[in-house]
Protein backbone atom coordinates (compact mmCIF):
# COMPACT_ATOMS: atom_id res chain seq x y z
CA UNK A 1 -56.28 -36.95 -6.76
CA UNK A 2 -59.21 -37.48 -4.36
CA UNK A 3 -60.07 -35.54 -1.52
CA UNK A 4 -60.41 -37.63 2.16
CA UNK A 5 -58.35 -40.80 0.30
CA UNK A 6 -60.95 -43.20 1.09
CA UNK A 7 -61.84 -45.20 -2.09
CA UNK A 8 -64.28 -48.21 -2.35
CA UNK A 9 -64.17 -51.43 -4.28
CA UNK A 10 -67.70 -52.39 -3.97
CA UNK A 11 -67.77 -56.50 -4.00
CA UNK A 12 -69.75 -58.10 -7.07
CA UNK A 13 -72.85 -60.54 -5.65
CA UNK A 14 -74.08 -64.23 -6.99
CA UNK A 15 -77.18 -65.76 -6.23
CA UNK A 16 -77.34 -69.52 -5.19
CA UNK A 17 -78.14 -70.28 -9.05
CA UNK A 18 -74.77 -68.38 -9.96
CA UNK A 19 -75.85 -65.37 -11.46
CA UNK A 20 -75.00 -61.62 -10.43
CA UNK A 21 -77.72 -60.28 -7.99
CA UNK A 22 -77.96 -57.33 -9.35
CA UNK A 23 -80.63 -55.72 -6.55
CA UNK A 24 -78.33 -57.19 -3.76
CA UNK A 25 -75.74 -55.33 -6.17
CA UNK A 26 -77.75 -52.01 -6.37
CA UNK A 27 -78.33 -51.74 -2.35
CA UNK A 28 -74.44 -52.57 -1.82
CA UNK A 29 -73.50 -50.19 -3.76
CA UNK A 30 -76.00 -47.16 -2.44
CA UNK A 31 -74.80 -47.67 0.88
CA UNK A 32 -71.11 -47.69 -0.31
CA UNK A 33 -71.78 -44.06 -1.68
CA UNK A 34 -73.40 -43.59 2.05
CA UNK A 35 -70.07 -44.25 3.60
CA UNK A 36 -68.63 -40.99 1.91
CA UNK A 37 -65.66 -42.22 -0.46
CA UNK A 38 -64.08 -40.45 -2.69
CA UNK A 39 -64.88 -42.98 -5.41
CA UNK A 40 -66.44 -46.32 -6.52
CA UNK A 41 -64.05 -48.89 -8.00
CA UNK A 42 -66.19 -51.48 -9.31
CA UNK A 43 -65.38 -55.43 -11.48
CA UNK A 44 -62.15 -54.77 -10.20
CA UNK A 45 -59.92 -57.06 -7.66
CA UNK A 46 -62.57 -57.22 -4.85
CA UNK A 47 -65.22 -57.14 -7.40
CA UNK A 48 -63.76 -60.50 -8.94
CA UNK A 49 -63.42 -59.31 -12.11
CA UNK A 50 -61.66 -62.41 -13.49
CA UNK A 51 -64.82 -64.06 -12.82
CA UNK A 52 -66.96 -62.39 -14.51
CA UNK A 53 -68.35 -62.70 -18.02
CA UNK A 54 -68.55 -59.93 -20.70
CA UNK A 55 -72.16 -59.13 -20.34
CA UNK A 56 -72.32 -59.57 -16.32
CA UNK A 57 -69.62 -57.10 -16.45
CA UNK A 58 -71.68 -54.52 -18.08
CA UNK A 59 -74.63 -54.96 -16.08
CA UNK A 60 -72.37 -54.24 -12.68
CA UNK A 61 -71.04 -50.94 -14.26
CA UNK A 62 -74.39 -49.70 -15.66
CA UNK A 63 -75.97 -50.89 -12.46
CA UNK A 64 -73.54 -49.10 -10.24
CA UNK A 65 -73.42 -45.83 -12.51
CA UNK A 66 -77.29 -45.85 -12.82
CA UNK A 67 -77.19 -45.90 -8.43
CA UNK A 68 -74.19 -43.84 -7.62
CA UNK A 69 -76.41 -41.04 -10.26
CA UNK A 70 -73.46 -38.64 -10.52
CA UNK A 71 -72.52 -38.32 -6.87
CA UNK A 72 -69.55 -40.07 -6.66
CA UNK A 73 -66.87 -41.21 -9.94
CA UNK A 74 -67.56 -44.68 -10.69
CA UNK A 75 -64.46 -46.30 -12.44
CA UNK A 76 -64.93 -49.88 -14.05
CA UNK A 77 -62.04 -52.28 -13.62
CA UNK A 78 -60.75 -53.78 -16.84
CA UNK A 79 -57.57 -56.47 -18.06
CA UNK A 80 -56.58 -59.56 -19.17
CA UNK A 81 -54.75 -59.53 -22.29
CA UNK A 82 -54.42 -56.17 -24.44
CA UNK A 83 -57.37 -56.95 -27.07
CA UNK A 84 -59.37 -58.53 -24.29
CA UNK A 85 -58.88 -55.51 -21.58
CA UNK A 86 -59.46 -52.90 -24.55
CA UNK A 87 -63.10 -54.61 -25.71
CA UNK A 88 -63.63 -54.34 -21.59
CA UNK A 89 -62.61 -50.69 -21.48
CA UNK A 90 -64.85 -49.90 -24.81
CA UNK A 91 -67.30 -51.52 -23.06
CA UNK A 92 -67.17 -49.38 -19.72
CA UNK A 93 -67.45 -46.10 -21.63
CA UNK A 94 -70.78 -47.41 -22.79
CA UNK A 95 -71.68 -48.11 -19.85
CA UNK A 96 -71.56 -44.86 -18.51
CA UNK A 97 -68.04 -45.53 -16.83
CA UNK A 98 -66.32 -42.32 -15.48
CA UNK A 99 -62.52 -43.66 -15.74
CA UNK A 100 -60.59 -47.34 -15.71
CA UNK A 101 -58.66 -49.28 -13.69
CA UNK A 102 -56.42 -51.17 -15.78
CA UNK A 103 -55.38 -54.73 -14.17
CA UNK A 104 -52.61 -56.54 -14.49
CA UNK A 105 -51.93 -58.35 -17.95
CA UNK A 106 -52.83 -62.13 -17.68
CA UNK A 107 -50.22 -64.63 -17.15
CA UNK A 108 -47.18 -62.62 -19.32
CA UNK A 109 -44.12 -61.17 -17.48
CA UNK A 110 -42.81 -57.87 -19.96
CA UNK A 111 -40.40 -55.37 -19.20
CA UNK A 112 -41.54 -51.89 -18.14
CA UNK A 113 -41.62 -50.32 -21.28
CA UNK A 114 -43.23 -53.53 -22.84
CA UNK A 115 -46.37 -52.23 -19.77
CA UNK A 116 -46.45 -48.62 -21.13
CA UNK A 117 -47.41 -50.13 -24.56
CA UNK A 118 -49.62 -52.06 -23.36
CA UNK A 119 -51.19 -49.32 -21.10
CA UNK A 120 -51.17 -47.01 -24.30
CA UNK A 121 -53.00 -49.69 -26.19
CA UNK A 122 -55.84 -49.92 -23.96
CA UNK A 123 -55.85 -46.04 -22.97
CA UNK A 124 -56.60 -45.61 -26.63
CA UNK A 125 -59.58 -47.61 -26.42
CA UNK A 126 -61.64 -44.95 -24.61
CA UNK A 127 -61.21 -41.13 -24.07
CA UNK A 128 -61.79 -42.58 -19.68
CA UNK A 129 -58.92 -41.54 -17.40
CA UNK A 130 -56.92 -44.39 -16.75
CA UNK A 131 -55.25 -45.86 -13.24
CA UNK A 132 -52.93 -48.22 -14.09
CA UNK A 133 -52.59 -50.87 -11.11
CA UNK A 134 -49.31 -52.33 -10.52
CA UNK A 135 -48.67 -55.86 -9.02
CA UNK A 136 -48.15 -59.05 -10.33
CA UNK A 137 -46.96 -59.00 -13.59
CA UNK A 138 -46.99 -55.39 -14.12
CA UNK A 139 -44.11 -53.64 -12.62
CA UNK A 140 -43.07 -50.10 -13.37
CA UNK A 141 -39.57 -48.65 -12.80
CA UNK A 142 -38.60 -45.02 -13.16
CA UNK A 143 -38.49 -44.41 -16.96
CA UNK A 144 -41.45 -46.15 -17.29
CA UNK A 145 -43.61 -44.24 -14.79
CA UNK A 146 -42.70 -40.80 -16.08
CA UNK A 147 -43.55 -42.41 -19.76
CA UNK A 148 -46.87 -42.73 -18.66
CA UNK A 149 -47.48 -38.50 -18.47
CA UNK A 150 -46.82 -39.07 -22.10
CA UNK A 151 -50.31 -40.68 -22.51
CA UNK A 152 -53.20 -38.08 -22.03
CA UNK A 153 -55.34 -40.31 -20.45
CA UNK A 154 -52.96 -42.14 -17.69
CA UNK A 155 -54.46 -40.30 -14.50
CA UNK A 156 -52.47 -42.28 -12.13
CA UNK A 157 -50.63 -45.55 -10.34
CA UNK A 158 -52.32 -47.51 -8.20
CA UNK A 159 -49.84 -49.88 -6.14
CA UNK A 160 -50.54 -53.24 -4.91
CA UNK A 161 -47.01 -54.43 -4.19
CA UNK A 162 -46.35 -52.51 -0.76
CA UNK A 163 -42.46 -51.92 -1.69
CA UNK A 164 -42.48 -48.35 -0.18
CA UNK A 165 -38.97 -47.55 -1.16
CA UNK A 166 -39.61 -48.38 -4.66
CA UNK A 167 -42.79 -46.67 -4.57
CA UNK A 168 -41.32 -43.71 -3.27
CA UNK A 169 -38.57 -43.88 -6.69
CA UNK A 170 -41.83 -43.53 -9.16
CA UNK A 171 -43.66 -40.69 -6.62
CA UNK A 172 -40.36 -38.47 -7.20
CA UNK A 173 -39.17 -39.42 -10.07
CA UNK A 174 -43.05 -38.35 -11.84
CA UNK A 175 -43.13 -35.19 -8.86
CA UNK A 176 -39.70 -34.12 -10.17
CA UNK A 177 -39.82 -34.94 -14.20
CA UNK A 178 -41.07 -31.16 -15.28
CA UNK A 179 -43.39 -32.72 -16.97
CA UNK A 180 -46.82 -30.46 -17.53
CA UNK A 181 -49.10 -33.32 -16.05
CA UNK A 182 -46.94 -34.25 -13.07
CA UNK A 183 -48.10 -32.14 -10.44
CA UNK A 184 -51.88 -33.33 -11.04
CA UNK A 185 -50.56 -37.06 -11.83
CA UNK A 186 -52.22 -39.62 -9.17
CA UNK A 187 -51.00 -42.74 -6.83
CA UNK A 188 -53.16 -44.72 -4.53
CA UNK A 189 -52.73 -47.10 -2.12
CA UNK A 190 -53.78 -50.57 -3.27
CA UNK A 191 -52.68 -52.79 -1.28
CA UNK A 192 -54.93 -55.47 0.69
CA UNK A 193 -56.44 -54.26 3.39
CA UNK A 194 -54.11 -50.83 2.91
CA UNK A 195 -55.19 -48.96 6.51
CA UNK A 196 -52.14 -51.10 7.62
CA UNK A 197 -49.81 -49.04 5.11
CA UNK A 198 -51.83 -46.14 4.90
CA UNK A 199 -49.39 -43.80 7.21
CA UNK A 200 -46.32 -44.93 5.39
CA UNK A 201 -47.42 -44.36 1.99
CA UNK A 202 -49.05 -40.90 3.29
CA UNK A 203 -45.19 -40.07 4.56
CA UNK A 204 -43.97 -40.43 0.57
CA UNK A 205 -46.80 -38.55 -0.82
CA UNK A 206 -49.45 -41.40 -1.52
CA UNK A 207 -52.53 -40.33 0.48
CA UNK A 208 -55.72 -42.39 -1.10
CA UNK A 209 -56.02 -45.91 -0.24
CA UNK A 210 -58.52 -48.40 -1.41
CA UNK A 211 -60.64 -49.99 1.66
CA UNK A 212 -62.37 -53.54 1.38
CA UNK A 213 -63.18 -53.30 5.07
CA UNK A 214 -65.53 -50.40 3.98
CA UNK A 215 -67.16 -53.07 2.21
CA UNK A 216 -68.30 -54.74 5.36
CA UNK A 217 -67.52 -52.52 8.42
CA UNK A 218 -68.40 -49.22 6.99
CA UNK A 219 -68.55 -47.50 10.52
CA UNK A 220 -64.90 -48.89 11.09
CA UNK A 221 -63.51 -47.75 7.91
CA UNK A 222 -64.83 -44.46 8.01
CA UNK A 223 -63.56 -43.96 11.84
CA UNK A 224 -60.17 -45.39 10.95
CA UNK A 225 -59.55 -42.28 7.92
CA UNK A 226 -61.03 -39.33 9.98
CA UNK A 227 -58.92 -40.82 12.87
CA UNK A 228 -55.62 -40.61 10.13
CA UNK A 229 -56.77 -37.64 8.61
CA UNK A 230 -56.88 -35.72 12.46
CA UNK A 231 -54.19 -37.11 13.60
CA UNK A 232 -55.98 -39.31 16.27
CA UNK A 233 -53.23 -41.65 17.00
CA UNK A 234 -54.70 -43.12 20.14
CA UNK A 235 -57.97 -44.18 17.80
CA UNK A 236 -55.58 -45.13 14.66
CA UNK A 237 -53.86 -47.47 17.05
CA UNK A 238 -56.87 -49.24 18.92
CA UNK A 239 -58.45 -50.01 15.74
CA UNK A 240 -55.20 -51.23 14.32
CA UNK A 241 -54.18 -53.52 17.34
CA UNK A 242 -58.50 -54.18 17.89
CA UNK A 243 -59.26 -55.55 14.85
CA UNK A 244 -56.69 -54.15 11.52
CA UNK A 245 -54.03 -56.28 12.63
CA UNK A 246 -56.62 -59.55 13.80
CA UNK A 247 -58.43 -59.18 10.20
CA UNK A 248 -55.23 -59.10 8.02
CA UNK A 249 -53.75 -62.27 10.36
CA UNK A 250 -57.07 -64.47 9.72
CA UNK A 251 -56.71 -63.31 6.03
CA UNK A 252 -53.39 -63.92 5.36
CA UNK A 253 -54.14 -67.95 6.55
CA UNK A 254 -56.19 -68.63 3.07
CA UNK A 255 -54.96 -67.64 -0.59
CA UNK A 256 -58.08 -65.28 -1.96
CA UNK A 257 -59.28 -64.32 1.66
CA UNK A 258 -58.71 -60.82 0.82
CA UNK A 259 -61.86 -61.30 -1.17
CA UNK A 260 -63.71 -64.61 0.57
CA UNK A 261 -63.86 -62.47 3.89
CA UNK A 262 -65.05 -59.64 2.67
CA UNK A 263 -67.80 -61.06 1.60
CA UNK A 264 -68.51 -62.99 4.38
CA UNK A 265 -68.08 -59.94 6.55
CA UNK A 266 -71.05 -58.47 4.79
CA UNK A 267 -72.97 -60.91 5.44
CA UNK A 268 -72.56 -61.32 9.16
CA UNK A 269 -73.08 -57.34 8.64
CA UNK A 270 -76.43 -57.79 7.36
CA UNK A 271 -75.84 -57.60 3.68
CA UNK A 272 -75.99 -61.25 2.09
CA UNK A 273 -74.10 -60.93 -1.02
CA UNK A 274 -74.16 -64.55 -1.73
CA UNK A 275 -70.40 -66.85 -2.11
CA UNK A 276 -67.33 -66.44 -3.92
CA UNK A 277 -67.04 -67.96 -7.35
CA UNK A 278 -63.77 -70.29 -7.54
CA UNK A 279 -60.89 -70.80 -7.79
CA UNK A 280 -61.71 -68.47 -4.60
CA UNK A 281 -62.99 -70.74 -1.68
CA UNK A 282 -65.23 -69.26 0.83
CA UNK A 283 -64.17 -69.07 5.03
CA UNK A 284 -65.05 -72.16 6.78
CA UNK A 285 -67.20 -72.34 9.49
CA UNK A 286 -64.31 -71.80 12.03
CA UNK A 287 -62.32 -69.11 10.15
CA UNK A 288 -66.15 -67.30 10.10
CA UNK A 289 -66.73 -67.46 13.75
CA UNK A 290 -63.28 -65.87 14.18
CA UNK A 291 -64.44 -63.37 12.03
CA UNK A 292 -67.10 -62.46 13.70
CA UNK A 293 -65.67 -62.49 16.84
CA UNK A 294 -62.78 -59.56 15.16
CA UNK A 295 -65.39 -57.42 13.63
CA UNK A 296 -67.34 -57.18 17.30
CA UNK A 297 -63.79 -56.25 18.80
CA UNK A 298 -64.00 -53.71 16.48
CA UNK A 299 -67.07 -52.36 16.97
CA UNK A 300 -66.25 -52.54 21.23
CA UNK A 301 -63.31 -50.15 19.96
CA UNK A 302 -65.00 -47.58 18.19
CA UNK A 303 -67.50 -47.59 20.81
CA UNK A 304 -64.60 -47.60 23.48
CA UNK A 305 -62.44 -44.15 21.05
CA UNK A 306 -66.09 -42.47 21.34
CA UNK A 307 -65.98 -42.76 25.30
């Protein structure tokens, strides 16, 4: 589905008055495309999308289309409930929106083939190629996966649930349905902070993965996937054990890190993209200094692989 499987879900930032910055916005996301993913994934998880209103949301995708100018895709988060996540998706095509990723639906639990509908009834608000994101509340099995060649516009599955085994089910079950789209059908890696997956879901066919640390740590990002892609296990596993594995243990000690400390990271980065809007809290002053201390035993590894 994408080339090097790097993908990048450019964070969304507020001024101290709480609006979207949308030059701070603009420069975040030119040196995202700078970094070399495949894609821009923008309003989506990182991107706080649930925080946003209606019109901020189509000043970030217009912004980020209008600075990305063709280079890269540019695909415009959208969900909540079915009417709500269809006026989003109508409103990324305008926009200038180059395909969706389709969130979970808000609050409900539904059986898989209660998720196709609803994927079908927000597919059918645009003619956009459509990721549909599992986690949470929307959980695919094996019927339903293969249902989803049945829509033209269902690209792919993005997962977020790290359940490799059942993850490997929909991969083969899609890979071996004989349907005409399931050769060219899509999964990605969603997970947070998926470099610490990223060889496992490689091994059952899932080779994109989303990066927040590209967000922040560009250099690092980028020198973790060429590392993958060549093969350079004695890199993969210094950055892992150097700062991977220290960033995902600091993250995992507040809920809605995975987005708090990204943020923060690009600001000790030298990108001030302003504070989380709640119910996300951002790091305390101790959980930041740990943070920087990770992201300069980082940088001493990349600078130690390059020796």
């Amino acid at each position: 589905m994408y080339s090097n499987g790097l993908l990048s879900f450019p964070l969304t930032p507020f001024t101290a008055d709480d609006t979207v910055d949308l030059p701070a916005f603009a420069e975040h996301v030119e040196r995202q495309v700078a970094a070399g993913p495949d894609a821009l994934f923008v309003a989506c998880g990182t991107g706080e999308f649930t925080a946003l209103s209606h019109a901020e949301y189509r000043d970030v995708v217009s912004t980020a289309v209008k600075v990305a100018g063709g280079r890269l895709p540019v695909l415009a988060g959208c969900g909540g409930g079915p009417r709500a996540a269809h006026e989003f998706a109508r409103t990324a095509a305008e926009a200038g929106a180059d395909g969706l990723l389709l969130l979970p639906p808000y609050l409900v639990s539904a059986p898989p083939s209660g998720l196709v509908d609803h994927v079908r009834y927000v597919a059918g608000a645009t003619d956009l190629p459509v990721t549909v994101y599992q986690r949470a509340t929307a959980v695919l099995d094996e019927a339903a996966a293969v249902a989803l060649l049945d829509i033209p516009t269902v690209a792919g599955i993005k997962d977020g649930r790290g359940d490799v085994d059942h993850m490997l089910r929909l991969v083969t079950a899609v890979r071996s349905s004989g349907h005409p789209r399931a050769a060219a059908f899509g999964f990605l890696n969603g997970l947070p902070t998926a470099e610490l997956s990223v060889q496992a879901y490689e091994a059952i066919g899932v080779g994109s993965y989303s990066s927040a640390v590209l967000c922040f740590a560009p250099e690092i990002a980028t020198a973790f996937n060429r590392a993958v892609r060549g093969g350079d296990q004695a890199t993969v596993q210094r950055l892992l054990s150097e700062f991977y594995l220290p960033f995902v243990a600091l993250r995992d000690k507040v809920p809605g890190y995975a987005v708090a400390l990204v943020k923060a990271g690009a600001r000790l980065s030298g990108l001030d993209l302003g504070t989380v809007r709640p119910p996300l809290v951002d790091p305390t002053p101790e959980h930041l200094e740990q943070l920087a201390g990770i992201l300069a035993r980082g940088r001493a590894a990349l600078t130690a692989a390059a020796a």
